[in-house]
N, C-alpha and C. Protein backbone atom coordinates (compact mmCIF):
# COMPACT_ATOMS: atom_id res chain seq x y z
N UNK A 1 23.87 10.85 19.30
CA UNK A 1 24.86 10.42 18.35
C UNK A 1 25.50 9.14 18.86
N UNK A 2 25.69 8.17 17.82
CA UNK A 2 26.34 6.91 18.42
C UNK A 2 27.11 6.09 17.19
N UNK A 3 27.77 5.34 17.07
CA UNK A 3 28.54 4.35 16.30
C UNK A 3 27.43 3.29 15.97
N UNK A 4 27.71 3.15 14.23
CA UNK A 4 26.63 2.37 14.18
C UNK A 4 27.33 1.55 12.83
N UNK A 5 27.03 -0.21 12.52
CA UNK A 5 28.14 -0.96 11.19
C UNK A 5 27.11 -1.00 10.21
N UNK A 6 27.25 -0.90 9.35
CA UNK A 6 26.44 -0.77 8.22
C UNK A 6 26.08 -2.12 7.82
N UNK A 7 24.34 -2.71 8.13
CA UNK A 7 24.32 -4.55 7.87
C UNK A 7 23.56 -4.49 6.44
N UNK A 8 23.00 -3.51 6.20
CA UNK A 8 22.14 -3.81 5.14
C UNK A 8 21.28 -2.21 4.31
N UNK A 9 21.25 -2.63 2.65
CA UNK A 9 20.92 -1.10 2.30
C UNK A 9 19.55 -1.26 2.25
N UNK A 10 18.09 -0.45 1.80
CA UNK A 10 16.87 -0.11 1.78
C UNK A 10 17.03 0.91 0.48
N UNK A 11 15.63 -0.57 -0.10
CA UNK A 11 15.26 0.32 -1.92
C UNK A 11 14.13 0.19 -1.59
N UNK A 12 13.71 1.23 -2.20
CA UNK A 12 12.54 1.95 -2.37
C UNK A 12 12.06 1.98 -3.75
N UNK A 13 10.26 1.53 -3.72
CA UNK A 13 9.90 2.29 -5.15
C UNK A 13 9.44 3.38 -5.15
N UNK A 14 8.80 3.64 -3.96
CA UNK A 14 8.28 5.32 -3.63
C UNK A 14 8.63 5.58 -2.52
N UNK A 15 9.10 6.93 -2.77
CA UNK A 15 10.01 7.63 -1.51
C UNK A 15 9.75 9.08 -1.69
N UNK A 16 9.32 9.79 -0.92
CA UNK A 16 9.33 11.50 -0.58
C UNK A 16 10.49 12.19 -1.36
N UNK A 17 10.15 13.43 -2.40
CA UNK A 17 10.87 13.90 -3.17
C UNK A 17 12.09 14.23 -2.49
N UNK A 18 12.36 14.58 -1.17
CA UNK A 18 13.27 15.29 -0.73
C UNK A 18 14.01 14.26 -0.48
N UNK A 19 14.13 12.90 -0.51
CA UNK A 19 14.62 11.42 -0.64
C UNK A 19 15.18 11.50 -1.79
N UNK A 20 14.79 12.01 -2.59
CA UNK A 20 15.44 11.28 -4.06
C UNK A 20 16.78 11.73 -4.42
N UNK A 21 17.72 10.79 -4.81
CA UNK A 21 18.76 10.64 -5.10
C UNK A 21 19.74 10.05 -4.14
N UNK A 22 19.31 9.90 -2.70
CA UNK A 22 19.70 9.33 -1.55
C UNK A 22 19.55 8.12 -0.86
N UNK A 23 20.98 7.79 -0.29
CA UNK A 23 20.53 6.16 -0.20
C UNK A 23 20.52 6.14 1.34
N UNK A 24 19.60 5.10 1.91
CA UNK A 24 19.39 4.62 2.68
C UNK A 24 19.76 3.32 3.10
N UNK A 25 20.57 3.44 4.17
CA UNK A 25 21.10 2.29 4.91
C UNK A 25 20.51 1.48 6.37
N UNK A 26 20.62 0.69 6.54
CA UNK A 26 20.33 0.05 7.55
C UNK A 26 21.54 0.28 8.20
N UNK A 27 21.57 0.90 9.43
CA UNK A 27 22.45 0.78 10.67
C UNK A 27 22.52 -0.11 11.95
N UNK A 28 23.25 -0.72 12.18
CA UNK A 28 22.83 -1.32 13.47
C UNK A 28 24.12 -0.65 14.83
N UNK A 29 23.41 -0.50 16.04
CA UNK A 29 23.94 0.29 16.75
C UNK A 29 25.13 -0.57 18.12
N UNK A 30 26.33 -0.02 17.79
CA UNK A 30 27.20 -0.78 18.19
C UNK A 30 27.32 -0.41 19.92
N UNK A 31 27.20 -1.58 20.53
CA UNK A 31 28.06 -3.19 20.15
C UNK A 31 26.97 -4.03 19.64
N UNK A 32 25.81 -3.82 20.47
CA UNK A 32 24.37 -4.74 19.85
C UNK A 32 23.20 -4.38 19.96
N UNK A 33 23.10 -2.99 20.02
CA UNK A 33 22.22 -2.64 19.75
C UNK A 33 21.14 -2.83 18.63
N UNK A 34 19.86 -2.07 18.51
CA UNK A 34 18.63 -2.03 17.33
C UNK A 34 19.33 -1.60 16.31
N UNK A 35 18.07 -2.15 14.88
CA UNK A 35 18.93 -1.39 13.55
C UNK A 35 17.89 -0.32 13.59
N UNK A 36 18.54 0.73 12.77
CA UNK A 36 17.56 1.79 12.48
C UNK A 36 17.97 1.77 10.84
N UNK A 37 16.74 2.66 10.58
CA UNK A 37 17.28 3.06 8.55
C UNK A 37 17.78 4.64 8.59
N UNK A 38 19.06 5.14 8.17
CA UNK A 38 19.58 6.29 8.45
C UNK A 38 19.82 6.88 6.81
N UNK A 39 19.86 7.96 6.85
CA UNK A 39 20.06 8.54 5.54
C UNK A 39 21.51 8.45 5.38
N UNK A 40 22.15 8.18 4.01
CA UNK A 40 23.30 8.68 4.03
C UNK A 40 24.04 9.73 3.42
N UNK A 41 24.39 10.82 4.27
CA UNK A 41 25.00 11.79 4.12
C UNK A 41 26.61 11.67 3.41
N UNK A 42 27.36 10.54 3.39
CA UNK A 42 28.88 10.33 3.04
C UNK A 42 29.14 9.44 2.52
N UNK A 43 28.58 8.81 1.99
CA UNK A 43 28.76 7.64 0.56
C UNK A 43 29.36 6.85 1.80
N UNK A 44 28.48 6.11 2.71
CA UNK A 44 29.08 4.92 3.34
C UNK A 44 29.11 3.48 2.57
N UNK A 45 29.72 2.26 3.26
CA UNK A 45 29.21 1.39 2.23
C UNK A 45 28.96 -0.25 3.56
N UNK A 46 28.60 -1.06 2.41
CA UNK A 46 28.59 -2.19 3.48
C UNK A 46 29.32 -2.93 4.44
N UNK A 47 29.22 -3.10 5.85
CA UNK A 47 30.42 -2.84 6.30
C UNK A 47 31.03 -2.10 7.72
N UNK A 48 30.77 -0.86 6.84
CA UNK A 48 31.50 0.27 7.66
C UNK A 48 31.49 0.76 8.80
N UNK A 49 32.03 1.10 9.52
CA UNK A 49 31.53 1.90 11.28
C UNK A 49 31.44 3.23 10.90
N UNK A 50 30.29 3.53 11.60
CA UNK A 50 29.87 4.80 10.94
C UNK A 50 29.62 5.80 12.00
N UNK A 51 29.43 6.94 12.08
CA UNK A 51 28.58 7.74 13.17
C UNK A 51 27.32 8.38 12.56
N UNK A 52 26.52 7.91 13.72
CA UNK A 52 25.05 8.53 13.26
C UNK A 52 24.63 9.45 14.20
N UNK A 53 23.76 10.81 14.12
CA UNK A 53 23.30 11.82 14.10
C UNK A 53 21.73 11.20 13.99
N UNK A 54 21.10 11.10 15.60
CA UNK A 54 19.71 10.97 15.68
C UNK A 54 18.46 12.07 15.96
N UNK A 55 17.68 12.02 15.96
CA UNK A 55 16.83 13.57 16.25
C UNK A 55 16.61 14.59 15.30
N UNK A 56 16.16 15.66 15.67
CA UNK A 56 15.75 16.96 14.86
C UNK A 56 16.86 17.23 13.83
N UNK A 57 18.59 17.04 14.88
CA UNK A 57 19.75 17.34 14.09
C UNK A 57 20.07 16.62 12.83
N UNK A 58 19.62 15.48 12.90
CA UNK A 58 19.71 14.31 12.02
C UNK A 58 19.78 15.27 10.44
N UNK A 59 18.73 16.25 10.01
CA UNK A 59 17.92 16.81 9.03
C UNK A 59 19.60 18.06 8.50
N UNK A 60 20.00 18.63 9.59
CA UNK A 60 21.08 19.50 9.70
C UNK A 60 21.63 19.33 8.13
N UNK A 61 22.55 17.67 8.41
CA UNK A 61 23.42 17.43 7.29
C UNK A 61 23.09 18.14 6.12
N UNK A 62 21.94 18.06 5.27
CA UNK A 62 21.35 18.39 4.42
C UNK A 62 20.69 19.61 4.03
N UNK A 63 20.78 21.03 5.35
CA UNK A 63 20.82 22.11 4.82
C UNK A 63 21.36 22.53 3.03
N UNK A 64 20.53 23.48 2.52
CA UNK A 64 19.21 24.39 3.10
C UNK A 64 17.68 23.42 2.82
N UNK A 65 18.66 22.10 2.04
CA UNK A 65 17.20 21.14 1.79
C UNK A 65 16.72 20.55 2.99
N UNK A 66 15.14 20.57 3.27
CA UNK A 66 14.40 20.08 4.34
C UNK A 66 14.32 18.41 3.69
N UNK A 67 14.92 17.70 4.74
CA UNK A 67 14.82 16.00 4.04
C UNK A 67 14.28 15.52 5.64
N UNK A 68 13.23 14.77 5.42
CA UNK A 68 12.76 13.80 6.38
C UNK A 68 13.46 12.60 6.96
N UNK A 69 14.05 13.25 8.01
CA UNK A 69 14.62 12.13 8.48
C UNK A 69 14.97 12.06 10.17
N UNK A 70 14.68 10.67 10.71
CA UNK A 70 15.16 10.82 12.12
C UNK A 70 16.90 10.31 12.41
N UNK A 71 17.56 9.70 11.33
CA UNK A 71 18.78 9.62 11.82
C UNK A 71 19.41 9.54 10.60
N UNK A 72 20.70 9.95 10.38
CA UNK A 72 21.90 10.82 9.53
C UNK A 72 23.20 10.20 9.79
N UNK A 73 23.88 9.25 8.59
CA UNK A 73 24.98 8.74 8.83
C UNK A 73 26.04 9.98 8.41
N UNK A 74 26.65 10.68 9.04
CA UNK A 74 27.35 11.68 9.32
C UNK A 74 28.81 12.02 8.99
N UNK A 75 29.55 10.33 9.19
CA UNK A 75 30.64 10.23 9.40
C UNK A 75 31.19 8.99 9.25
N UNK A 76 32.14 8.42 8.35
CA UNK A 76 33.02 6.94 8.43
C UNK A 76 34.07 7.23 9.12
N UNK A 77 33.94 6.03 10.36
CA UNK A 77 35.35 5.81 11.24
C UNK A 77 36.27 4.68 11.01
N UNK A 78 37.55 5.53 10.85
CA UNK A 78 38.25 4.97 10.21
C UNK A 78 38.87 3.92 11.66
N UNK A 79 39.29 2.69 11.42
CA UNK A 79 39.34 1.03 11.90
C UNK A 79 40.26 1.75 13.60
N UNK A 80 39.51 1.27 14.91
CA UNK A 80 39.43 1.80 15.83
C UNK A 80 40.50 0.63 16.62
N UNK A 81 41.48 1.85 17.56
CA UNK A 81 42.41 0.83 18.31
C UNK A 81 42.42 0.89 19.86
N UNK A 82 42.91 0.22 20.53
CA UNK A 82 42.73 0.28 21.99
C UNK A 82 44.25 1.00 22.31
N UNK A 83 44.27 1.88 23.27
CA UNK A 83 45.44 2.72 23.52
C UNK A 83 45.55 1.72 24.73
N UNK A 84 46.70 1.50 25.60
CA UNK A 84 47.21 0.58 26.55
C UNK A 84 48.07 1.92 27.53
């Protein structure tokens, strides 16, 4: 699991039924990390700091439906401060 800003979305003309109705985002993994394409589980939008859910768990969100996926935007974090 890691923090990831939302740079860009992914359309599809054909996508696996268990896809459909779900959008896919491009994540990129903070501070500069790789982008990955993550499902989104929480109506994220462009932008956003997000938490993503990588691996087997990734699929969890979406119980009892089986959806193909290796990573799961999980969570929007709301604007992050430094404690002193």
């Amino acid at each position: 699991m890691y923090l990831g800003k939302i740079v860009g979305r992914v359309v599809c003309s054909v996508k696996d039924e268990a896809l459909t109705s779900k959008t896919l985002l491009l994540v990129r993994r903070l501070p500069n990390g790789p982008t990955v394409v993550a499902v989104d589980a929480v109506g994220a939008g462009a932008g956003e700091t997000v938490y993503v859910c990588r691996g087997r768990e990734a699929a969890f969100a979406f119980k009892p439906q089986e959806v193909p996926t290796e990573a799961t935007i999980v969570a929007i974090v709301d604007p992050l401060e430094r404690v002193q």
